[in-house]
Each structure stands twice: as C-alpha cells, then as structure tokens.
N, C-alpha and C. Protein backbone atom coordinates (compact mmCIF):
# COMPACT_ATOMS: atom_id res chain seq x y z
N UNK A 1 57.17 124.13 172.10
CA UNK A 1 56.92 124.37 170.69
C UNK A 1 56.03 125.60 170.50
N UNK A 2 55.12 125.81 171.36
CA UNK A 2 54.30 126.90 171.15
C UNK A 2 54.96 128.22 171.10
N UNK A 3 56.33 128.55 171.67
CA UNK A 3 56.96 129.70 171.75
C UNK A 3 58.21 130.13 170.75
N UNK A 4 58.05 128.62 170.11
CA UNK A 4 59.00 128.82 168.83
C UNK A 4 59.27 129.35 167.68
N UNK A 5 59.99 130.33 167.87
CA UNK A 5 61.62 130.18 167.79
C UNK A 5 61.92 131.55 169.06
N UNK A 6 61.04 131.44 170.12
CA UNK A 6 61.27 132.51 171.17
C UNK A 6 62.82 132.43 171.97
N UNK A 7 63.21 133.43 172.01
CA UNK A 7 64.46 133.32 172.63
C UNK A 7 65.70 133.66 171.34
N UNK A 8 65.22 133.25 169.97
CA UNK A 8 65.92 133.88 168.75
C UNK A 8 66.03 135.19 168.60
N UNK A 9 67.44 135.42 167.80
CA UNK A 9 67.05 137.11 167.89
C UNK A 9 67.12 137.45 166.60
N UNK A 10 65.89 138.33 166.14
CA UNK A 10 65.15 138.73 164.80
C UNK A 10 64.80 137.77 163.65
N UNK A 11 64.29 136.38 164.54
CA UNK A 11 64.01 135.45 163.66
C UNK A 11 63.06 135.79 162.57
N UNK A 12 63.45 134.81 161.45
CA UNK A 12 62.53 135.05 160.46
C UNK A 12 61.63 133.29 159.84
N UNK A 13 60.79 133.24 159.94
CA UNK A 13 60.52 131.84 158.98
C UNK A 13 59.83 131.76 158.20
N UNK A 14 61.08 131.41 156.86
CA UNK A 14 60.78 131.73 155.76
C UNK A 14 59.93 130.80 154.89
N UNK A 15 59.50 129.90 155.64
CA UNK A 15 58.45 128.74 155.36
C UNK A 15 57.56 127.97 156.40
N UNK A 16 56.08 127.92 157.03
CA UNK A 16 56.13 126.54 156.92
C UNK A 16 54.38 125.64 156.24
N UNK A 17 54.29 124.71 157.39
CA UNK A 17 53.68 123.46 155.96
C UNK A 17 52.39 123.24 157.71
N UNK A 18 51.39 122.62 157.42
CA UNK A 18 50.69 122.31 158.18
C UNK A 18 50.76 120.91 158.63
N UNK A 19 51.56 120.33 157.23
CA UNK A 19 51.93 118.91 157.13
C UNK A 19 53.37 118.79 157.57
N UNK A 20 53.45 118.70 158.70
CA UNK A 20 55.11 117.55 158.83
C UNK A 20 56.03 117.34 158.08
N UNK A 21 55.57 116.51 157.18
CA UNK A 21 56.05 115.90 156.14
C UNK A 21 56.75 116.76 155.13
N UNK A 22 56.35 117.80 154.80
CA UNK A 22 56.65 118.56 153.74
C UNK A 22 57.89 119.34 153.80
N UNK A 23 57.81 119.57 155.24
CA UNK A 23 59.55 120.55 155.79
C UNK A 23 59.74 119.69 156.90
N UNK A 24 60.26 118.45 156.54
CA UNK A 24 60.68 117.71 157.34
C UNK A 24 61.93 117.74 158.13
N UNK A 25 63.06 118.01 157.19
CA UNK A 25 64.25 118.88 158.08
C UNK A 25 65.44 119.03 157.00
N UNK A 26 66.87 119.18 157.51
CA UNK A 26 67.67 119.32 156.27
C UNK A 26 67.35 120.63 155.58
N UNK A 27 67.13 121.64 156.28
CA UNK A 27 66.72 122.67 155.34
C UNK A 27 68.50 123.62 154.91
N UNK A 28 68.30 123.90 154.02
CA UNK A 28 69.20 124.55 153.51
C UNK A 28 69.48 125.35 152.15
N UNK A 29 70.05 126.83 152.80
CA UNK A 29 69.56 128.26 151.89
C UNK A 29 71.23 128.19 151.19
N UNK A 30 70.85 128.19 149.92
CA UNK A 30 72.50 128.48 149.10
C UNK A 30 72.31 130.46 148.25
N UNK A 31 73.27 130.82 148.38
CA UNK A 31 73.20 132.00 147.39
C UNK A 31 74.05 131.55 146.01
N UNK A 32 73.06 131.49 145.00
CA UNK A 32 73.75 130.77 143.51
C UNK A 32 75.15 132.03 143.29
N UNK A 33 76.20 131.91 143.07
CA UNK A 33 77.16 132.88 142.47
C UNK A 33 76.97 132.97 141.46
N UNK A 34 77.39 134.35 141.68
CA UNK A 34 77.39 135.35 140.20
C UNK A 34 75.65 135.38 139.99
N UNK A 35 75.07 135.45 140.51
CA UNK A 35 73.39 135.93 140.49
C UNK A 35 72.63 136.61 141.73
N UNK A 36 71.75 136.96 141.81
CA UNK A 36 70.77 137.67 142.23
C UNK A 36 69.81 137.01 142.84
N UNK A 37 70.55 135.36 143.17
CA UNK A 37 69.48 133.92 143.49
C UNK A 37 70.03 133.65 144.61
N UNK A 38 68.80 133.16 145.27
CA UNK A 38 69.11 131.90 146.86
C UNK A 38 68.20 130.70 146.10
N UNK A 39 69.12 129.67 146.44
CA UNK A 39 68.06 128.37 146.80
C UNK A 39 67.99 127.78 147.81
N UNK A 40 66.52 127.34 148.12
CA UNK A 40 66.51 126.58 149.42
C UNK A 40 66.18 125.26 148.82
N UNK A 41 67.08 124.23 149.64
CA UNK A 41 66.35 122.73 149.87
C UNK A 41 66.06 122.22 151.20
N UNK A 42 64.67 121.62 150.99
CA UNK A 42 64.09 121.46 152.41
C UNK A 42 63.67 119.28 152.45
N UNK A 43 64.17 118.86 153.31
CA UNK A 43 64.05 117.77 153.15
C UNK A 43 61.96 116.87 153.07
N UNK A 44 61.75 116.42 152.53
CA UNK A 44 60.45 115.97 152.74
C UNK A 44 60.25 114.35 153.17
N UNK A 45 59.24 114.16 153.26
CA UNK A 45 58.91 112.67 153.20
C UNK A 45 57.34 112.51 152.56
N UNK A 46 57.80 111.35 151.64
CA UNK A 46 56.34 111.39 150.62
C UNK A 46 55.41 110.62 151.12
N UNK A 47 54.63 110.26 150.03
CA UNK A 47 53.18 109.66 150.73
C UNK A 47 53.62 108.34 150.71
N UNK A 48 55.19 107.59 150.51
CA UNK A 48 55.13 106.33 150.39
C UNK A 48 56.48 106.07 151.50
N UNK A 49 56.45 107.15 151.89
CA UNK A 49 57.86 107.05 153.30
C UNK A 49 58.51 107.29 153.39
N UNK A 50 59.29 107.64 151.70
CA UNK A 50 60.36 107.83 151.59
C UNK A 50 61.13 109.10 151.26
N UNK A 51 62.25 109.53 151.86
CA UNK A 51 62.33 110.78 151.73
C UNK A 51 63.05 111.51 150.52
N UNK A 52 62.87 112.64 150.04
CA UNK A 52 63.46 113.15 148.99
C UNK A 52 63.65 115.14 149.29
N UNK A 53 63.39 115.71 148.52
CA UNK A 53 64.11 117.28 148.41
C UNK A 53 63.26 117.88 147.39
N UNK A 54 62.98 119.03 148.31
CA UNK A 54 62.08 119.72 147.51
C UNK A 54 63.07 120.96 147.39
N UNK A 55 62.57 122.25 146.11
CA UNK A 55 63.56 123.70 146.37
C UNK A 55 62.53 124.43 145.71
N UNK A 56 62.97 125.72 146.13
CA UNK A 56 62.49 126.94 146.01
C UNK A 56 63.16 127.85 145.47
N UNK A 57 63.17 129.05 144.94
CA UNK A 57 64.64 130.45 144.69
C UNK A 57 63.63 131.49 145.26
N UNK A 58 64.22 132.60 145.72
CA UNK A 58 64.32 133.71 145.98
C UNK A 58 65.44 134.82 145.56
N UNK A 59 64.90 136.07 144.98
CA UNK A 59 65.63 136.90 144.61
C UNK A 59 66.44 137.69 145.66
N UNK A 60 66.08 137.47 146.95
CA UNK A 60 66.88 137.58 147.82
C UNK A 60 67.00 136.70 149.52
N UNK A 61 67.57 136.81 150.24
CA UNK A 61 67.55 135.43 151.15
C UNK A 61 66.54 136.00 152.09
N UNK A 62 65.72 137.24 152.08
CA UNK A 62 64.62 137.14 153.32
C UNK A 62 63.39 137.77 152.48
N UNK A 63 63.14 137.10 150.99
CA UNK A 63 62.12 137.45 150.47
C UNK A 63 61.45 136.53 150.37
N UNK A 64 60.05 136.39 149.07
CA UNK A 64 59.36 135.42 148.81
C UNK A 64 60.05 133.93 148.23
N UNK A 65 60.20 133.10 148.83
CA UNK A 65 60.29 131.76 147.85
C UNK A 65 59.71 131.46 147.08
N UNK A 66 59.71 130.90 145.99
CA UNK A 66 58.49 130.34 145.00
C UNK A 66 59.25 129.38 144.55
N UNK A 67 58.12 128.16 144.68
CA UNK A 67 58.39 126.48 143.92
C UNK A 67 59.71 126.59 143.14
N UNK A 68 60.44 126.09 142.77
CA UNK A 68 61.14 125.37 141.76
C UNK A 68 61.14 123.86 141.38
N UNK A 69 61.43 122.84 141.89
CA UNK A 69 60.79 121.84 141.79
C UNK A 69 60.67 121.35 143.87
N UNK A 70 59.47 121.70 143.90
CA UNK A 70 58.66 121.67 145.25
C UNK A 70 58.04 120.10 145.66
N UNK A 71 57.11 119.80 145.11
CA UNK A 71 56.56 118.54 144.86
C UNK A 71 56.73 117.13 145.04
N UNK A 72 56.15 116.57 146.03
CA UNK A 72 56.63 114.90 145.34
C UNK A 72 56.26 114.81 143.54
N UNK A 73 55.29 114.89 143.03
CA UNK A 73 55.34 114.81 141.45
C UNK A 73 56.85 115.26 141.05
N UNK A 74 57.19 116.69 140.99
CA UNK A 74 58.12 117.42 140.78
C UNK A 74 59.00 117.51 141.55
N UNK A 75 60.17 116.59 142.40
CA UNK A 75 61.22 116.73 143.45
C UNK A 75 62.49 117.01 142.72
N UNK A 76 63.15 117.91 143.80
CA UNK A 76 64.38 118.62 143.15
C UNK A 76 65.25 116.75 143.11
N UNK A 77 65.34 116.15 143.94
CA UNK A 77 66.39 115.59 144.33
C UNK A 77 65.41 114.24 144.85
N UNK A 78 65.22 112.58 143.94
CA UNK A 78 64.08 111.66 144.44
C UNK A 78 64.88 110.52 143.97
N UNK A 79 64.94 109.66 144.70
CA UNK A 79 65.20 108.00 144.07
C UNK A 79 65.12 108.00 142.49
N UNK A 80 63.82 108.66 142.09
CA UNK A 80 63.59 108.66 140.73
C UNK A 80 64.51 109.27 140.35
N UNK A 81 64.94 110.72 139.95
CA UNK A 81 65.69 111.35 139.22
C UNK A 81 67.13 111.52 139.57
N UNK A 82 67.59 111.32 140.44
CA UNK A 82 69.11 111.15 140.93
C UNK A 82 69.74 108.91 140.46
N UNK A 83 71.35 109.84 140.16
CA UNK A 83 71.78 108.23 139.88
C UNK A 83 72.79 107.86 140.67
N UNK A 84 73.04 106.50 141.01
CA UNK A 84 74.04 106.08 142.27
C UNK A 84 74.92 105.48 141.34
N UNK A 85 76.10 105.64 141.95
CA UNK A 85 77.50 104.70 140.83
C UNK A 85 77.14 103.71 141.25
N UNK A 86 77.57 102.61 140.40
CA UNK A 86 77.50 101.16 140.63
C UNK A 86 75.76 100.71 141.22
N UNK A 87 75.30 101.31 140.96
CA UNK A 87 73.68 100.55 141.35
C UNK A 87 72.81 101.76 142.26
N UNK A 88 71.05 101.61 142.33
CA UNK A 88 70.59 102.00 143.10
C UNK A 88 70.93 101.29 144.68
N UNK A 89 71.36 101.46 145.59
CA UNK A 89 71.44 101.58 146.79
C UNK A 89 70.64 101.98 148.14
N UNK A 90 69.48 102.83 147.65
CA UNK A 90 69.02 103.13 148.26
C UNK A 90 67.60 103.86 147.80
N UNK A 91 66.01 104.35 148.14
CA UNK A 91 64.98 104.54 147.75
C UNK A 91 65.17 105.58 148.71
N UNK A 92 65.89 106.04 149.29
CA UNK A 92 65.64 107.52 150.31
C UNK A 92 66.89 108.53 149.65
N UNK A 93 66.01 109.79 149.55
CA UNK A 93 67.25 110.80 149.20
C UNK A 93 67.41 111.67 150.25
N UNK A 94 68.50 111.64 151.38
CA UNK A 94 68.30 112.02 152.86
C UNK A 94 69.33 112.64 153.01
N UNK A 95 69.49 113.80 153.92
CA UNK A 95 70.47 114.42 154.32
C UNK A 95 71.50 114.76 153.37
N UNK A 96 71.20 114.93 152.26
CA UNK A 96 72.23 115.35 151.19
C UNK A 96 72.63 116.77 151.33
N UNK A 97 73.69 117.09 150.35
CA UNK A 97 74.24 118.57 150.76
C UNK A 97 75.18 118.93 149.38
N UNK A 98 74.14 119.81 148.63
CA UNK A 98 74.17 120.30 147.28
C UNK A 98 75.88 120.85 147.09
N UNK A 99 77.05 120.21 146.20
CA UNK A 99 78.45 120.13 146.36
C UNK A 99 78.26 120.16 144.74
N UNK A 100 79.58 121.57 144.24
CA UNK A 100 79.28 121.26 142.97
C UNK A 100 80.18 120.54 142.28
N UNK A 101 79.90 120.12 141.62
CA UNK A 101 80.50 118.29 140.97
C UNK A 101 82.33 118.53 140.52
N UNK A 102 82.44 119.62 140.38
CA UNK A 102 84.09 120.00 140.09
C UNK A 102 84.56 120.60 141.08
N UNK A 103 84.16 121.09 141.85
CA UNK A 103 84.47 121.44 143.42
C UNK A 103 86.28 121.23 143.31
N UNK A 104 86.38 119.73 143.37
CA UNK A 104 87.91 119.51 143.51
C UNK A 104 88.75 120.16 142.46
N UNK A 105 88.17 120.19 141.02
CA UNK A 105 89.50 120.58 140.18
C UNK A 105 88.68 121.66 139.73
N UNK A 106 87.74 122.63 140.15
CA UNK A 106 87.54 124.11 139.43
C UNK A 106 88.16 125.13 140.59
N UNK A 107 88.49 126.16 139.53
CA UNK A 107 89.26 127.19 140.05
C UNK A 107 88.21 128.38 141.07
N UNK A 108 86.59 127.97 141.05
CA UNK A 108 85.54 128.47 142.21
C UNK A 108 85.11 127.47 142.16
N UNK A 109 85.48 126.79 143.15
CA UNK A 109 84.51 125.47 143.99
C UNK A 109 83.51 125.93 144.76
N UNK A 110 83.08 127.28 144.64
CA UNK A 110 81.80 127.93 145.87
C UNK A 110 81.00 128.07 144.42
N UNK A 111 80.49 126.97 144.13
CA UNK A 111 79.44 127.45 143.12
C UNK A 111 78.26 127.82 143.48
N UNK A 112 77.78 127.28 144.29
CA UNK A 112 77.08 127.87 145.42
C UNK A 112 77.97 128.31 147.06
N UNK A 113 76.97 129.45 147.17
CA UNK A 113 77.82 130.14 148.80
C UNK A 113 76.85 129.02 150.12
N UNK A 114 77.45 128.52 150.56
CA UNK A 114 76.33 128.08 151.66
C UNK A 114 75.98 129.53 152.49
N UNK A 115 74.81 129.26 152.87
CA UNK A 115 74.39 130.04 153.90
C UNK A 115 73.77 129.41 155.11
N UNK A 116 73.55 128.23 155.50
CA UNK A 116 73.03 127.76 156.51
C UNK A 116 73.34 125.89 156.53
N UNK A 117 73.66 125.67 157.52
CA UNK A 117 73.78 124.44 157.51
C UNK A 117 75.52 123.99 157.52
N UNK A 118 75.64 122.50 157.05
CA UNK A 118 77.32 122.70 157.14
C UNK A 118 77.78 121.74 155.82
N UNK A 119 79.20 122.05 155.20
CA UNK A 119 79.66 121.60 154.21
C UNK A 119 80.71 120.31 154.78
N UNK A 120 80.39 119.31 153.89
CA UNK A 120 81.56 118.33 154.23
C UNK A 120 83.02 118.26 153.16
C-alpha cells in the first residue's frame, strides 16, 4: 500500500479521505452528454454501517471535483432518498451503477458516457 498506485502509468488521484469510510469503493467517473460535466460517484459507508453514494462534478475529468451531494446529511443515492418497487428491501445503497431510466426506449441511451468502471 505504501507504493500505491506504483507501477501505474501517469496515474492520477483524483480524491482521497483519511477516513476509509468515505471512498469506500465503487468509484465511478461519468461524462454528462451534451455538457462540459463529469460526475463522480464514490461508494461510502455511514456512521450507522450502512452504505450509500456520495458525487461530485468537474468541468473536466482531471480537474477539481467539488461536492454535489457529498455527505451522509446530503447523499447522492441513501435508503432515505431512493425508492424500491414493491417495498423497501434493503437499508444499503451498494454497488449501484447510474443507468438512465429510458436507456431501453430513448433514441441516446448514453445519457451519461461511462468512463470507468463497467455497464450492465
């Protein structure tokens, strides 16, 4: 760990946390279409265990990030503010992977471009 990310070539890291918890994993950079935006979502785990999604934008993918909803108070993506069909199911928002909701019947289903990570 001490030499990490040695052996990468022209790594960059574009975040991190002193806390664990905060960039816990699941990270993933989208470029919004048709804009001048990246978002990142980075997986967390809160002060009560459970995990949720924090994000950031950048005006470009190797510049400054700044908050968007960052926060356990403020989570992009939390038990609280997300809804499950047919019932809550679950108190963890984990390994998710930002898909835009017409995907199947719009004529640009890349509403976002992925840039890292993988699409199902």
């Amino acid at each position: 760990m001490a030499n990490f990310p040695n052996g990468f070539t022209d790594t960059v890291i574009a975040m991190q946390d002193s806390n664990a918890h905060n960039l816990f994993e699941a990270g993933n950079s989208y470029k919004i279409a048709g804009q001048n935006q990246y978002l990142m979502l980075v997986e967390a785990i809160g002060s009560d265990g459970r995990r949720y999604f924090r994000s950031w934008t950048s005006s470009s993918i190797n510049g400054t990030f700044r908050p968007l909803a960052a926060s356990e108070s403020n989570p992009f993506a939390q038990a609280g503010n997300v809804t499950f069909s047919g019932g809550q199911w679950t108190k963890d928002v984990s390994h998710g992977e930002r898909l835009p909701a017409l995907a199947a019947r719009s004529p640009h289903p890349d509403e976002f471009h992925l840039l890292n990570g993988s699409r199902r």
